[in-house]
Protein backbone atom coordinates (compact mmCIF):
# COMPACT_ATOMS: atom_id res chain seq x y z
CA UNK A 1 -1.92 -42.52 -15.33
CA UNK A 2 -1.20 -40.98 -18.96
CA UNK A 3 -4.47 -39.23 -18.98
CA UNK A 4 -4.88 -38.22 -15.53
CA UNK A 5 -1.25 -36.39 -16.44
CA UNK A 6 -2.28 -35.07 -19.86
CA UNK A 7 -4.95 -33.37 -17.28
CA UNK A 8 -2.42 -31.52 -15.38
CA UNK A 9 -0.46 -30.54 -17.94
CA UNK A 10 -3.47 -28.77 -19.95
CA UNK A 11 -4.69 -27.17 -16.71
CA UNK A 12 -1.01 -26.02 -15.68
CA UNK A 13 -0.26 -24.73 -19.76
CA UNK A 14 -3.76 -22.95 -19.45
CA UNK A 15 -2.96 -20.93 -16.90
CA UNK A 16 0.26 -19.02 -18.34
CA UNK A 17 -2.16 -16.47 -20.64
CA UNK A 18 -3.83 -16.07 -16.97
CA UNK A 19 -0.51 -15.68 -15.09
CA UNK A 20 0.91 -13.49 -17.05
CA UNK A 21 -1.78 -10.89 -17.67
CA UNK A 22 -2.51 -10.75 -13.29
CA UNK A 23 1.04 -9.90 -13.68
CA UNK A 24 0.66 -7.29 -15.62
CA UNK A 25 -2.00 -5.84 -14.00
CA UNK A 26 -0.49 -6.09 -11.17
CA UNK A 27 2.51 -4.34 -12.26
CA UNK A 28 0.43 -1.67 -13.52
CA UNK A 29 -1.35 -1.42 -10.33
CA UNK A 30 1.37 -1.25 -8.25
CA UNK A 31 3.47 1.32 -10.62
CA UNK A 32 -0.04 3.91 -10.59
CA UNK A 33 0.63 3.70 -6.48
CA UNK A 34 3.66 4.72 -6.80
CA UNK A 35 2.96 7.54 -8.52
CA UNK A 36 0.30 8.45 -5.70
CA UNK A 37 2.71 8.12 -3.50
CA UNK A 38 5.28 9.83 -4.90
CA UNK A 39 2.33 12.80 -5.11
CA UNK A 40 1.95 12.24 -1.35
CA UNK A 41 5.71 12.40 -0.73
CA UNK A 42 5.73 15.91 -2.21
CA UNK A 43 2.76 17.48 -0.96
CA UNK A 44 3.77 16.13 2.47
CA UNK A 45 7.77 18.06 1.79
CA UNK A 46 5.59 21.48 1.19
CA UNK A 47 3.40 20.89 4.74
CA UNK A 48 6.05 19.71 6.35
CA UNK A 49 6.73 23.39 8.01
CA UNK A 50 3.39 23.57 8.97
CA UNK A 51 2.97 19.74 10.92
CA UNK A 52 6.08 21.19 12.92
CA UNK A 53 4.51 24.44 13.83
CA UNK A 54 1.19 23.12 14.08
CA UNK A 55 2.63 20.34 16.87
CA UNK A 56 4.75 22.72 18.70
CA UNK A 57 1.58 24.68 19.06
CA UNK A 58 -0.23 21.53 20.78
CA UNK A 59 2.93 20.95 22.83
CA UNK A 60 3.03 24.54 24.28
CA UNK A 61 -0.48 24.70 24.70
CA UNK A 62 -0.71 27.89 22.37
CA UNK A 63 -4.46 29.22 21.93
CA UNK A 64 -3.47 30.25 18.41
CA UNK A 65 -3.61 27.03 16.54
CA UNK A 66 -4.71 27.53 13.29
CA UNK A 67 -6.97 25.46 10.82
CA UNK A 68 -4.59 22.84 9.01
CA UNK A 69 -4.25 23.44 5.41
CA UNK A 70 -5.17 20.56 2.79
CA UNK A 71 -8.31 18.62 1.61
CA UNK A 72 -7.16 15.72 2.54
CA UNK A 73 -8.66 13.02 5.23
CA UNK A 74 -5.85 13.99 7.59
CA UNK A 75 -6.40 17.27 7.41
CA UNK A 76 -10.48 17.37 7.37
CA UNK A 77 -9.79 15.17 10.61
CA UNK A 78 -7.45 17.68 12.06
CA UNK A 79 -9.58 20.51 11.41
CA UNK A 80 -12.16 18.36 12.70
CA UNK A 81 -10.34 18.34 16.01
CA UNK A 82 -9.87 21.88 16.06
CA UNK A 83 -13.48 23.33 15.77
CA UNK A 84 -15.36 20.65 17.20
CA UNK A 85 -12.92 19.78 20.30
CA UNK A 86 -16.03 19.44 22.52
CA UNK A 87 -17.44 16.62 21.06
CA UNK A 88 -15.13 13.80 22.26
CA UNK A 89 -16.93 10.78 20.84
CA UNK A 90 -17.32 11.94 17.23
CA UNK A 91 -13.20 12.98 17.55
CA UNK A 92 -13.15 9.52 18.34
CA UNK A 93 -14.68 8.06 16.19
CA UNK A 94 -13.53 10.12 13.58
CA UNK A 95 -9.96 8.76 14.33
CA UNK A 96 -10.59 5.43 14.80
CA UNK A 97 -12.34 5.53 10.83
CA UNK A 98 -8.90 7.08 9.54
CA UNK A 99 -7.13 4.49 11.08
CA UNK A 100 -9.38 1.86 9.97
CA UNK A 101 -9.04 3.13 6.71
CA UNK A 102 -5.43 3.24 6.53
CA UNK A 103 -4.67 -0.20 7.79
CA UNK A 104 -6.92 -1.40 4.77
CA UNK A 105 -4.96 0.38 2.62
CA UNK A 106 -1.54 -0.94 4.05
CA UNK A 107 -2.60 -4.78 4.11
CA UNK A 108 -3.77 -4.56 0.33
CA UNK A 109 -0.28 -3.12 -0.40
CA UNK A 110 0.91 -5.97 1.73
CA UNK A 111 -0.67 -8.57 0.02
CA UNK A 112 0.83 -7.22 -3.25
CA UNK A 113 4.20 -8.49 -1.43
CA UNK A 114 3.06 -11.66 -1.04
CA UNK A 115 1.08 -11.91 -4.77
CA UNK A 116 3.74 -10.61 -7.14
CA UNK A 117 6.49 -13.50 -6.08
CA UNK A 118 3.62 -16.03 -6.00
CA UNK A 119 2.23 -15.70 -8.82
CA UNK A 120 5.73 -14.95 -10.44
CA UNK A 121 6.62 -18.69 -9.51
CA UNK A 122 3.65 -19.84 -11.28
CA UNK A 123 4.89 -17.94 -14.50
CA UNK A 124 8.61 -19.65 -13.66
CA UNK A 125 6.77 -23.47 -13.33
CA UNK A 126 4.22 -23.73 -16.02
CA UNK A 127 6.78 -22.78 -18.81
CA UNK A 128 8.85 -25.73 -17.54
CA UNK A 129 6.59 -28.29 -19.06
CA UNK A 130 7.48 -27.55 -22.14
CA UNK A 131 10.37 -26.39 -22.10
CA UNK A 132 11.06 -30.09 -20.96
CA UNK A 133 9.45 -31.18 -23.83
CA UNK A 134 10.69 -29.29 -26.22
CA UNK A 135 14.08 -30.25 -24.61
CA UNK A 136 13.24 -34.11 -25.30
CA UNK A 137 12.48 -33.59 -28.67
CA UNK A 138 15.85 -31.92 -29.80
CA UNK A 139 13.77 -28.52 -29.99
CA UNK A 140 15.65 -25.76 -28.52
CA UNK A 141 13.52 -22.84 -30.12
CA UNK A 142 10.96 -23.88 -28.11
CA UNK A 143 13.22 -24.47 -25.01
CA UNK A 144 14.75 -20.94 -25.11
CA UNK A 145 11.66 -19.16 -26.03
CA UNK A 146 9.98 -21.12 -22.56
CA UNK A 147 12.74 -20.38 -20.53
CA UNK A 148 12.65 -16.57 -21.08
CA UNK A 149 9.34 -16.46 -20.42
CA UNK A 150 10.18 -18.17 -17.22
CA UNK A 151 12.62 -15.93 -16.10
CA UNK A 152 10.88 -12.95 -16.91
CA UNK A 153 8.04 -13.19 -15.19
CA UNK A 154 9.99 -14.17 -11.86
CA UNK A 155 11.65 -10.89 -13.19
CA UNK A 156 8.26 -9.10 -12.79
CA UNK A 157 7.01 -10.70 -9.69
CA UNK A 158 9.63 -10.12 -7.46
CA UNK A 159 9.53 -6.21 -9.40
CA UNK A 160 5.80 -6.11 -7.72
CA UNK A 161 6.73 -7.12 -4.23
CA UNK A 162 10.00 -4.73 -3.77
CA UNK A 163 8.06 -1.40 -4.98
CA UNK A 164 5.08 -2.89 -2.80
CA UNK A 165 7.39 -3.30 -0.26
CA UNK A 166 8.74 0.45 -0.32
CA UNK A 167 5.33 1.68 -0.39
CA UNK A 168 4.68 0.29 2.21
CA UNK A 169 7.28 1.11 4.47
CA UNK A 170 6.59 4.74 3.58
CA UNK A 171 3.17 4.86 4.15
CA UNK A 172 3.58 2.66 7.61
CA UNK A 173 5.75 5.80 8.78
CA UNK A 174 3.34 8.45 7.58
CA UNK A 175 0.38 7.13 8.86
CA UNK A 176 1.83 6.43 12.40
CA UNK A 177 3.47 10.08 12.38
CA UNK A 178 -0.27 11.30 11.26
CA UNK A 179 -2.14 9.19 14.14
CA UNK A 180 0.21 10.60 16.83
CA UNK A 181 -0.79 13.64 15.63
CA UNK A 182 -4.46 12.87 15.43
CA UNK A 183 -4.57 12.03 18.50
CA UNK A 184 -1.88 14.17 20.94
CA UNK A 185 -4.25 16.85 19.25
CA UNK A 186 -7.69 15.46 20.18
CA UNK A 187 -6.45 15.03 23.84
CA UNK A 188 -4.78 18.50 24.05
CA UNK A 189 -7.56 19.88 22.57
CA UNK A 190 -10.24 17.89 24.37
CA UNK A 191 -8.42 18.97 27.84
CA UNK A 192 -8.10 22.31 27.00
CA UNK A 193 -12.01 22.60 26.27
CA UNK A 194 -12.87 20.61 29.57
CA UNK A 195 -10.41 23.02 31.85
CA UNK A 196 -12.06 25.86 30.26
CA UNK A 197 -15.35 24.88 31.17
CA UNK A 198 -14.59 24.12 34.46
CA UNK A 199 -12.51 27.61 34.81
């Protein structure tokens, strides 16, 4: 029973050097998205005008909607719409890889939600070993210097998951505001085109 527990206790106390650097990785990771999105956040302030205009233009059915500005996906989609209304399936299609596309993006920020406190309760456990021992042998260097490092990578975990979680949220909203748009505008469009050529 001694050994078989010596066992678990190497395996656990080799896997804090692992622990802690997919933590920082992950906090690293999940700070650069934030700066994306913060980028995202800004340049959609500046359009913001134009989505308005541009979707009061669908809603009215006004012949004088113009090519969306940007080089983004949305916007190569949108403009997509616009010149090439008559082609249906590719519209579709076209869409429905956008989409695709952003729920892959949105369930790896999820799992980054789920990771960070995860693997933050590893880097809370493993220290606990010996900060146990160093507890039963009257060693309370070794007990404090354990015990920070158990808090403070809960610390960091649970740091990952809530700006994960913001992202998130943010991008969930954009990305349903941008396939409304995507797609009121690819059926406007489309039955604009089709009463046109039956006119």
């Amino acid at each position: 029973m001694p050994i078989l527990t010596n066992i678990f206790y190497i395996i656990s106390v080799s896997l804090m050097i692992p622990v802690m650097l997919a933590l920082l990785f992950g906090l690293v990771y999940t700070l650069y998205l934030s700066g994306i999105t913060v980028h995202e956040f800004i340049a959609r302030m500046k359009s913001k005008s134009q989505r308005k205009k541009f979707a009061e233009a669908l809603e009215n059915k006004d012949a004088t909607v113009s090519v969306f500005d940007g080089s983004g996906n949305f916007e190569k989609t949108l403009n997509l719409i616009l010149t090439r209304s008559d082609d249906s399936l590719l519209i579709n299609k076209k869409i429905a890889d956008l989409e695709s596309a952003w729920r892959t993006e949105l369930q790896k920020i999820a799992d980054l939600t789920k990771y960070g406190p995860a693997i933050g309760l590893m880097g809370t456990l493993i220290p606990l070993g010996p900060a146990l021992v160093g507890l039963a042998e009257g060693d309370l260097v070794t007990l404090s210097n354990q015990m920070v490092i158990a808090f403070s990578t809960t610390a960091v975990g649970v740091l990952i998951s809530l700006i994960a979680l913001a992202i998130n949220s943010a991008k969930k909203g954009w990305y349903r505001d941008d396939s409304i748009l995507l797609n009121f505008a690819a059926e406007r469009l489309s039955a604009t085109q089709t009463s046109k050529e039956t006119a």
